[in-house]
Structure formats: C-alpha cells, structure tokens
N, C-alpha and C. Protein backbone atom coordinates (compact mmCIF):
# COMPACT_ATOMS: atom_id res chain seq x y z
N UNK A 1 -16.75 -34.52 14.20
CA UNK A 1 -17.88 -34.11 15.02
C UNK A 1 -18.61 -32.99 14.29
N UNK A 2 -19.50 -32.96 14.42
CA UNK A 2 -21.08 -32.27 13.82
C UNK A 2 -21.40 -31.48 14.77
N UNK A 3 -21.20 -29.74 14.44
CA UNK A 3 -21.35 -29.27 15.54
C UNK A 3 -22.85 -27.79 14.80
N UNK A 4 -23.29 -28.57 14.93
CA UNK A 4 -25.27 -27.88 14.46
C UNK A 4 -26.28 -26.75 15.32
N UNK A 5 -25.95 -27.17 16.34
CA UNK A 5 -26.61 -26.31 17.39
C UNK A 5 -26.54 -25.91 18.01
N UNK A 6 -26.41 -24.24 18.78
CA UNK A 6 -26.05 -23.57 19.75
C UNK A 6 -27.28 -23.25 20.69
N UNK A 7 -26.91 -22.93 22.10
CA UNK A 7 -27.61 -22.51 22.39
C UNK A 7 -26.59 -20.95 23.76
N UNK A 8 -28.17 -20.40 23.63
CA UNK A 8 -27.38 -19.14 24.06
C UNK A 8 -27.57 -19.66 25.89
N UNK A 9 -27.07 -19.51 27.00
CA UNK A 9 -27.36 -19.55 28.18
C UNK A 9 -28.04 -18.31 28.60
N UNK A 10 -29.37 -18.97 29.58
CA UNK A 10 -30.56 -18.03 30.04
C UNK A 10 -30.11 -17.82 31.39
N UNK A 11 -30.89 -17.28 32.11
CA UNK A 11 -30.91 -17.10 33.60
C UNK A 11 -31.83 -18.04 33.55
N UNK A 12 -32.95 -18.78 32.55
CA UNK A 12 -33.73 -19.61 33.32
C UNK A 12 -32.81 -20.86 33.00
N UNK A 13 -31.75 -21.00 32.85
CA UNK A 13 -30.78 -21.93 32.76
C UNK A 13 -29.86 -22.39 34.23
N UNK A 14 -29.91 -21.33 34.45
CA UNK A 14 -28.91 -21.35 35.54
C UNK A 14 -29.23 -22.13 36.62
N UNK A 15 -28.21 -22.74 37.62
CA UNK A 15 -28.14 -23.58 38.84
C UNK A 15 -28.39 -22.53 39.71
N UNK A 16 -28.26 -23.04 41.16
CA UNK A 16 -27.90 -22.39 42.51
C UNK A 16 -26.70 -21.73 42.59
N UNK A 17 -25.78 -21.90 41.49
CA UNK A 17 -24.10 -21.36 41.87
C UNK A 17 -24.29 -20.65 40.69
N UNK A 18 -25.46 -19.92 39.57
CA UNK A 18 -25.12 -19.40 38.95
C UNK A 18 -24.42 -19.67 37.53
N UNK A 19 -24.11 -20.63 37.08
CA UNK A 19 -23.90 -21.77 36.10
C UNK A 19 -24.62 -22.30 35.18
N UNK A 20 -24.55 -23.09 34.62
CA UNK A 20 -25.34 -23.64 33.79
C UNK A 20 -25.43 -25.09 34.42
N UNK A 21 -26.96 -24.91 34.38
CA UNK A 21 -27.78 -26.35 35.61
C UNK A 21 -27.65 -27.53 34.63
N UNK A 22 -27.04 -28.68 34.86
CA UNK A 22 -26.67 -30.07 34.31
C UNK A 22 -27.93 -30.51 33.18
N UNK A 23 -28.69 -30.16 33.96
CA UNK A 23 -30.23 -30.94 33.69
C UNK A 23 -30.57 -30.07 32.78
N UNK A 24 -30.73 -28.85 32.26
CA UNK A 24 -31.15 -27.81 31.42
C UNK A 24 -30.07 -28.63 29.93
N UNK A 25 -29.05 -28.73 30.50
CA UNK A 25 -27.63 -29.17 28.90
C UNK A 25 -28.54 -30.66 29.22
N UNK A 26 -28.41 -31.66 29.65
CA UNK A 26 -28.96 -32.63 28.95
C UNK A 26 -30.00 -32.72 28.48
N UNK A 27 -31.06 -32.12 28.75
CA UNK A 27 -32.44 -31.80 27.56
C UNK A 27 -32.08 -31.68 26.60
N UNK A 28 -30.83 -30.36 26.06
CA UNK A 28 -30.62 -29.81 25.09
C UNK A 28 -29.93 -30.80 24.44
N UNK A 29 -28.85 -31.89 24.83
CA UNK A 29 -28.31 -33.06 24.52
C UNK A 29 -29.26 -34.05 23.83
N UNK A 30 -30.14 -34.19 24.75
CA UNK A 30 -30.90 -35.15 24.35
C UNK A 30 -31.84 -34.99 22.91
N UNK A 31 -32.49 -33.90 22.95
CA UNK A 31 -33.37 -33.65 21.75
C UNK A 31 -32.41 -33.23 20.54
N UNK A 32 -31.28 -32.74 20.73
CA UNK A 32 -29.90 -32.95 19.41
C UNK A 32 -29.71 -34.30 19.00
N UNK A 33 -29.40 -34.74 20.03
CA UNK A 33 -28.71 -36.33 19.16
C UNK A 33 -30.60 -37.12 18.51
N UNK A 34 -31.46 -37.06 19.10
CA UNK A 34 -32.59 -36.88 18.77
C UNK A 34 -32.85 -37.12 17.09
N UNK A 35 -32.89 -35.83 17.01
CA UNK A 35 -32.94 -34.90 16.06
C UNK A 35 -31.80 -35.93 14.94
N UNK A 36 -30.61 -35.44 15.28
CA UNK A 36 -29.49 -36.18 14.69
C UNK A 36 -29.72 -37.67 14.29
N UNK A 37 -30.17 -38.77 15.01
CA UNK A 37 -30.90 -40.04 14.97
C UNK A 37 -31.74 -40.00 14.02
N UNK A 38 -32.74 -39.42 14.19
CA UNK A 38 -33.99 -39.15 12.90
C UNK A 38 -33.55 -38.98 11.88
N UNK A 39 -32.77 -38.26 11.57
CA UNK A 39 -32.68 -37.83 10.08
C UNK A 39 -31.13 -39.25 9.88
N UNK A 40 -30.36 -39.66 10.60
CA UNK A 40 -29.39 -40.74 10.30
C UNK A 40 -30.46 -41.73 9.76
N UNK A 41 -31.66 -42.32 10.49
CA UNK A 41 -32.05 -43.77 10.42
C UNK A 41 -33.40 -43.32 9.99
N UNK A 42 -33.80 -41.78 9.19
CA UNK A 42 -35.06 -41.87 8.53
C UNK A 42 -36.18 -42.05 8.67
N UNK A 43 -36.01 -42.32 10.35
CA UNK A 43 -37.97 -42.18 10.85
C UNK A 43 -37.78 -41.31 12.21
N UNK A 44 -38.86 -41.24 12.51
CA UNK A 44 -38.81 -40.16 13.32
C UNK A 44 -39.16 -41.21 14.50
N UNK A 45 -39.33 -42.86 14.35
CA UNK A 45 -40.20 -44.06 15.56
C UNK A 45 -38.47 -44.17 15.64
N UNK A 46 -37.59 -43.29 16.50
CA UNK A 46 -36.79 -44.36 17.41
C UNK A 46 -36.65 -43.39 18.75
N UNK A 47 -35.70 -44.71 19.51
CA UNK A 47 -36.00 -43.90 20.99
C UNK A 47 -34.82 -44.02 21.87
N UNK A 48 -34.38 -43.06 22.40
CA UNK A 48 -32.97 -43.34 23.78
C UNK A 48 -33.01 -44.48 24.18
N UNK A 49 -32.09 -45.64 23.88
CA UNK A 49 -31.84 -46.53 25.00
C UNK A 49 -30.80 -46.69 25.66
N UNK A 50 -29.42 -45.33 25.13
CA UNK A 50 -28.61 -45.52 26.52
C UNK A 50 -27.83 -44.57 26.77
N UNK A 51 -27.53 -44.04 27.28
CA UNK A 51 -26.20 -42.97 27.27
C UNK A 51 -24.77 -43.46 28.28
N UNK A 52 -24.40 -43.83 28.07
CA UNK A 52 -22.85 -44.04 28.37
C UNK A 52 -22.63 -42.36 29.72
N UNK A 53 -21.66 -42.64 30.57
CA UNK A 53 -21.22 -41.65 31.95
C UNK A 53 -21.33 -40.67 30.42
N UNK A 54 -21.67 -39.55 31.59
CA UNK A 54 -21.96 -38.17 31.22
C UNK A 54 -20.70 -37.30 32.19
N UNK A 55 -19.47 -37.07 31.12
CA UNK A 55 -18.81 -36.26 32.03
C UNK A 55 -18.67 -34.71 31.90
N UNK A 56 -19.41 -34.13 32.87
CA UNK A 56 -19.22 -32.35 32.80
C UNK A 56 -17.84 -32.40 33.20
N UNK A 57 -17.21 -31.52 32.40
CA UNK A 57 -15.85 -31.23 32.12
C UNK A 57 -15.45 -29.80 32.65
N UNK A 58 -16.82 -29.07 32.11
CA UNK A 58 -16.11 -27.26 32.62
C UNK A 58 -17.56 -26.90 33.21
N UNK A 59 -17.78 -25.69 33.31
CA UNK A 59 -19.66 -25.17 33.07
C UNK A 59 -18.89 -23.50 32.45
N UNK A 60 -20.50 -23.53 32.24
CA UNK A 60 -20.60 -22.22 31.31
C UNK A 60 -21.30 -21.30 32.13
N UNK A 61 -21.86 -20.03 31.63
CA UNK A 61 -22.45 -19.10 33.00
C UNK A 61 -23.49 -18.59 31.79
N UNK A 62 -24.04 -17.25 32.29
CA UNK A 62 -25.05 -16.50 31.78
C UNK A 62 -24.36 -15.86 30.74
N UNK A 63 -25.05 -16.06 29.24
CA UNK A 63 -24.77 -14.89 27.82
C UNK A 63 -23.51 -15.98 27.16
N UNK A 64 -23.33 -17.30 28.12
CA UNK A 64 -22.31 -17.96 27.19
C UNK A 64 -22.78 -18.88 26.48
N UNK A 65 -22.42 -18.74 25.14
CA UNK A 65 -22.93 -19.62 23.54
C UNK A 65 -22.52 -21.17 23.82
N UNK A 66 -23.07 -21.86 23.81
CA UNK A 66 -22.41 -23.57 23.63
C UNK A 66 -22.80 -23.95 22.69
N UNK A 67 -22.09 -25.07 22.20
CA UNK A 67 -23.06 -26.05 20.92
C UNK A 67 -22.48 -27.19 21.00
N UNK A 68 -23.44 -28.03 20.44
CA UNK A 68 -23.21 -29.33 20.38
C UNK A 68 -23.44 -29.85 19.30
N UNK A 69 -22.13 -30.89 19.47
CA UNK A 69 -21.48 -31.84 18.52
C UNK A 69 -21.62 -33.09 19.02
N UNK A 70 -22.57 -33.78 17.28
CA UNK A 70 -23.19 -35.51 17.15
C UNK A 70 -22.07 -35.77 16.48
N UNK A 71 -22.13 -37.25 16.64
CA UNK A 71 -21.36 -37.47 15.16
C UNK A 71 -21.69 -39.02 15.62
N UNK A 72 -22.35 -39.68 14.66
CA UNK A 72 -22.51 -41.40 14.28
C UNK A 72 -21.52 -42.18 14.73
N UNK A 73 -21.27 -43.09 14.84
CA UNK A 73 -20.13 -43.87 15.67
C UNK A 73 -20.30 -45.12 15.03
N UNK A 74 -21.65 -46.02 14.99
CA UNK A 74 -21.70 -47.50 14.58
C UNK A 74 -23.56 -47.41 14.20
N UNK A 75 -23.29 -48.51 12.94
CA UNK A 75 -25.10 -48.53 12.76
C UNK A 75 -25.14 -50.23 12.96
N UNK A 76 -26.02 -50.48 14.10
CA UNK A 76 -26.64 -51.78 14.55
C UNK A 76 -27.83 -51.81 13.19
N UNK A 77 -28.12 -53.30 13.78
CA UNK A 77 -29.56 -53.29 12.54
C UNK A 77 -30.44 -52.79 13.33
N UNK A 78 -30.85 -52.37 14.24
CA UNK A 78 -31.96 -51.73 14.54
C UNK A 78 -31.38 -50.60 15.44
N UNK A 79 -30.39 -50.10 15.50
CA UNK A 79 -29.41 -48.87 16.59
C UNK A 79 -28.84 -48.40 16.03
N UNK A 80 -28.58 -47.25 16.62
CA UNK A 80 -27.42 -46.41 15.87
C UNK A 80 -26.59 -45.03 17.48
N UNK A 81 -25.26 -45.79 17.41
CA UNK A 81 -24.42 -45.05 18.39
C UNK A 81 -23.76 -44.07 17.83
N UNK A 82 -24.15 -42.85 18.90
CA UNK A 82 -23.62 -41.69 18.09
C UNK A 82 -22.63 -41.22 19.59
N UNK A 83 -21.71 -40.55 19.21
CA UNK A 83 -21.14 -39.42 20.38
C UNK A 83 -21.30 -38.30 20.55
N UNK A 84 -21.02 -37.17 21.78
CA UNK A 84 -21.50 -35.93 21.98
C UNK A 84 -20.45 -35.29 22.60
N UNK A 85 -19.88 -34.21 22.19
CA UNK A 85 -18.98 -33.02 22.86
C UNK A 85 -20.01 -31.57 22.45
N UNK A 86 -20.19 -31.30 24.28
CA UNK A 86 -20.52 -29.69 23.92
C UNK A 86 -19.20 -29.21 24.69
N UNK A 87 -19.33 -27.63 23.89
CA UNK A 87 -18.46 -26.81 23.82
C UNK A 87 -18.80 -25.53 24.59
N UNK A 88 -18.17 -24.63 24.96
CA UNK A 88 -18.41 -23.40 24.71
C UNK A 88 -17.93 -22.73 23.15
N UNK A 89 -18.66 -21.57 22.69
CA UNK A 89 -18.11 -21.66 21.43
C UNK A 89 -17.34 -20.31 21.14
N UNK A 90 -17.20 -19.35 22.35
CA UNK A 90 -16.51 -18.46 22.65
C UNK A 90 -15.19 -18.95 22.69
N UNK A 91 -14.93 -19.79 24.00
CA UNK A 91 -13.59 -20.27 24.34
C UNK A 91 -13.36 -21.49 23.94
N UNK A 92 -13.73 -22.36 23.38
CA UNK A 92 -14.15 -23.43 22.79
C UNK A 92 -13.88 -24.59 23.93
N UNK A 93 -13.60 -24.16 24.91
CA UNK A 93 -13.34 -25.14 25.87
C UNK A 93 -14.88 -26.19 25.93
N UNK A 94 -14.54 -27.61 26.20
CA UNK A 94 -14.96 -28.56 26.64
C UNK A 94 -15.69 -28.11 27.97
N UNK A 95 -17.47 -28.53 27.89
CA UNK A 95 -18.24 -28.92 28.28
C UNK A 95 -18.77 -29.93 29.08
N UNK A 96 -18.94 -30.76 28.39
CA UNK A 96 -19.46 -32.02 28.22
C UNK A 96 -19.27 -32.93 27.45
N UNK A 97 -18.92 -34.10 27.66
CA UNK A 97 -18.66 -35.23 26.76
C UNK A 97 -19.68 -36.70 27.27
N UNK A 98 -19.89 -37.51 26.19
CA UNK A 98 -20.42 -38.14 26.51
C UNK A 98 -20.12 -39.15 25.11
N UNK A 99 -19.34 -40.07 25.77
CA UNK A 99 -18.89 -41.21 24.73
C UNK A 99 -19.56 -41.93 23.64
N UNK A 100 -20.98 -42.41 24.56
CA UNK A 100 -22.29 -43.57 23.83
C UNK A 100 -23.54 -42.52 23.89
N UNK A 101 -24.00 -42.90 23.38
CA UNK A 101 -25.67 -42.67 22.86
C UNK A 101 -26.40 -43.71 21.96
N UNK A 102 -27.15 -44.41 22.15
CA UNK A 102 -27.51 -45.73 21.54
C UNK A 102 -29.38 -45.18 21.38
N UNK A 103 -29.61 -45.43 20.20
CA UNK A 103 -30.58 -44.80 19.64
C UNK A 103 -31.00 -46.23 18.99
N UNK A 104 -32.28 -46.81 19.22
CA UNK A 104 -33.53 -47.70 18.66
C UNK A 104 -34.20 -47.32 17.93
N UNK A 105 -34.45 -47.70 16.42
CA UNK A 105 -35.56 -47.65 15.80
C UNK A 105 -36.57 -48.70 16.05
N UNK A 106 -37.64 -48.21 16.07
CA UNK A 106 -38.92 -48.79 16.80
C UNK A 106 -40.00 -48.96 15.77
N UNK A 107 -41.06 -50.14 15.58
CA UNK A 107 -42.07 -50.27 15.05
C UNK A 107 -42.98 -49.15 15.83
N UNK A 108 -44.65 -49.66 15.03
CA UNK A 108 -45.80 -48.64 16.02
C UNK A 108 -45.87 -48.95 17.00
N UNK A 109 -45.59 -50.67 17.42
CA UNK A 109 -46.12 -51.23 19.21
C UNK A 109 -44.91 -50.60 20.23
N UNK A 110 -43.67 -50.15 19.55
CA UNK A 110 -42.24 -49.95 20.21
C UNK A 110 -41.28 -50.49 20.29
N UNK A 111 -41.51 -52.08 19.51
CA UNK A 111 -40.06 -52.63 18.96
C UNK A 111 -39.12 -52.65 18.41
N UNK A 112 -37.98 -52.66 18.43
CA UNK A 112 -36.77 -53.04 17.41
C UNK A 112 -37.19 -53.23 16.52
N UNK A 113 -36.79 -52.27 15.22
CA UNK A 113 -37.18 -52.33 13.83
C UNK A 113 -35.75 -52.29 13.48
N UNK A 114 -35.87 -53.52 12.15
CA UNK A 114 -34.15 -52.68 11.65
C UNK A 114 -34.84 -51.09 10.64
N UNK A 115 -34.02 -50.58 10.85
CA UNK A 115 -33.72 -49.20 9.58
C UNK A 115 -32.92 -49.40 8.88
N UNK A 116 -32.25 -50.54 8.04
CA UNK A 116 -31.60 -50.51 6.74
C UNK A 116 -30.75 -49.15 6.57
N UNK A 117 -30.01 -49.07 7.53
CA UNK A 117 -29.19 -47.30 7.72
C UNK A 117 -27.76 -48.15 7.38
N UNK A 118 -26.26 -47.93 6.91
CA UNK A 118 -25.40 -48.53 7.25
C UNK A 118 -24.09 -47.56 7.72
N UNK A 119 -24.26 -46.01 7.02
CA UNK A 119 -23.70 -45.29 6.98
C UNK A 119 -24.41 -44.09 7.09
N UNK A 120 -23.14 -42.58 7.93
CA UNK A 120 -23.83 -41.59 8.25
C UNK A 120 -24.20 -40.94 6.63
N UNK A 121 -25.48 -40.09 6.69
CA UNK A 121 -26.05 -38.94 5.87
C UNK A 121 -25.20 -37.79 6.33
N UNK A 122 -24.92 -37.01 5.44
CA UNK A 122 -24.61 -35.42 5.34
C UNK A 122 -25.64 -34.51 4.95
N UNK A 123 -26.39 -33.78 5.31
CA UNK A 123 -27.07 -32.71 4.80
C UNK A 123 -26.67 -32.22 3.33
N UNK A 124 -25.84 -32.69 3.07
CA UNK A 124 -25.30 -31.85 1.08
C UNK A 124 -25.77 -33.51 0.33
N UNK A 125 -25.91 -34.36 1.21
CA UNK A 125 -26.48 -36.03 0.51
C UNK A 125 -27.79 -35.84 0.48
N UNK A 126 -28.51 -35.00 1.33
CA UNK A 126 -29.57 -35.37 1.35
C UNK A 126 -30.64 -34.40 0.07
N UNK A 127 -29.74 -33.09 0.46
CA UNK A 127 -29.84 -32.28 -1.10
C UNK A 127 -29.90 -32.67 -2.24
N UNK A 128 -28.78 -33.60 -2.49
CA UNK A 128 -28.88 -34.74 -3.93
C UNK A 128 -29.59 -35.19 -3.72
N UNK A 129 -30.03 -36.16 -2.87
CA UNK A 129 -31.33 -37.06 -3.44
C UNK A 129 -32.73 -35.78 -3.58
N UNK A 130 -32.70 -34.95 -3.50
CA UNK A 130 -34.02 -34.26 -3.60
C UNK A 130 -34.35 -34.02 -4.80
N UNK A 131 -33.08 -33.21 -5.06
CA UNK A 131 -32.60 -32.55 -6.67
C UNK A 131 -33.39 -33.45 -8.23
C-alpha cells in the first residue's frame, strides 16, 4: 500500500459528534485514488465507476493526521482496480477501508478507452523515463 497523502483534520471537517464527517474522508478518498488512476493509466480522461462497501472502521477527531493508502490491484483493458486503507498516522490505527475502486479510462465522448497500462508505475519509474 501507497501511503502519499495526509491530511490534517479541520473543525470544518467535523460531524455533529465532533469527529471526522464520513463525507469530508470520502472526497479526500476519492480525488487520491483519482489522482493515483491518472498517473497509473496516463491520462487524466478516466472516471469512478465503482467503489466496493466503504467500511469506517475507527474515526478520527480535530488536529488528527490521516493518510491514505492506493495501491493497484488489477489492470482491465480499459479499468484499473485499485484499493484504499486510511489511517490515522499518529496511532496508525485503521480508518477506513475500502476493498474495490474501479477506475475507466474514457475517450472525449466518455467511453471505454483501453489505456495499454498492464502494470503499476512507481514514481522512481517515472523519473527514469524522464532522465
């Protein structure tokens, strides 16, 4: 697991109980694996088509660090399933998990494109090819 991005918890984060509000972490979920997708399958045209149960496991509160961890799973010819564990990164306790994430690369109209992807990129791969 690929663990890239933290985020700090706000008060404009927070639920009614003071917590960290569900809906605030899946934004932050969502535009990671995102992010993570793009640079796996090399265009920036693909799009959410699924997420697998979303299980909150713990919550976090105000001033607590989380981050989240992608990591590739399977490359379809036109998809690519990745998984997600956030953390706290204080106590490292479990967050959130979320098994599937199924990511479409898309033409301009919004179709299934393959991306010729077969295997994950590393950021130190992508350095070599620049070099």
């Amino acid at each position: 697991m690929n663990f890239y991005t933290r985020k700090l918890v706000k008060p404009e984060d927070l639920n009614s109980n003071n917590t960290l509000f569900g809906g605030s972490l899946l934004r932050w979920v969502d535009e990671e694996s995102a992010i993570y997708a793009i640079y796996q399958l090399g265009t920036s045209k693909c799009v959410t088509k699924f997420m697998s149960e979303i299980n909150f496991v713990s919550s976090a509160k105000q001033g607590d660090v989380v981050e989240i961890g992608i990591k590739a799973m399977a490359f379809g010819r036109t998809s690519l399933t990745l998984t997600c564990e956030v953390r706290n990164k204080i106590t490292h306790k479990t967050i959130l998990t979320i098994d599937k994430i199924v990511y479409v690369s898309v033409d301009d109209e919004g179709k299934p494109w393959p991306h010729g992807k077969d295997h994950i990129r590393y950021s130190d791969d992508r350095l070599k090819e620049e070099e």
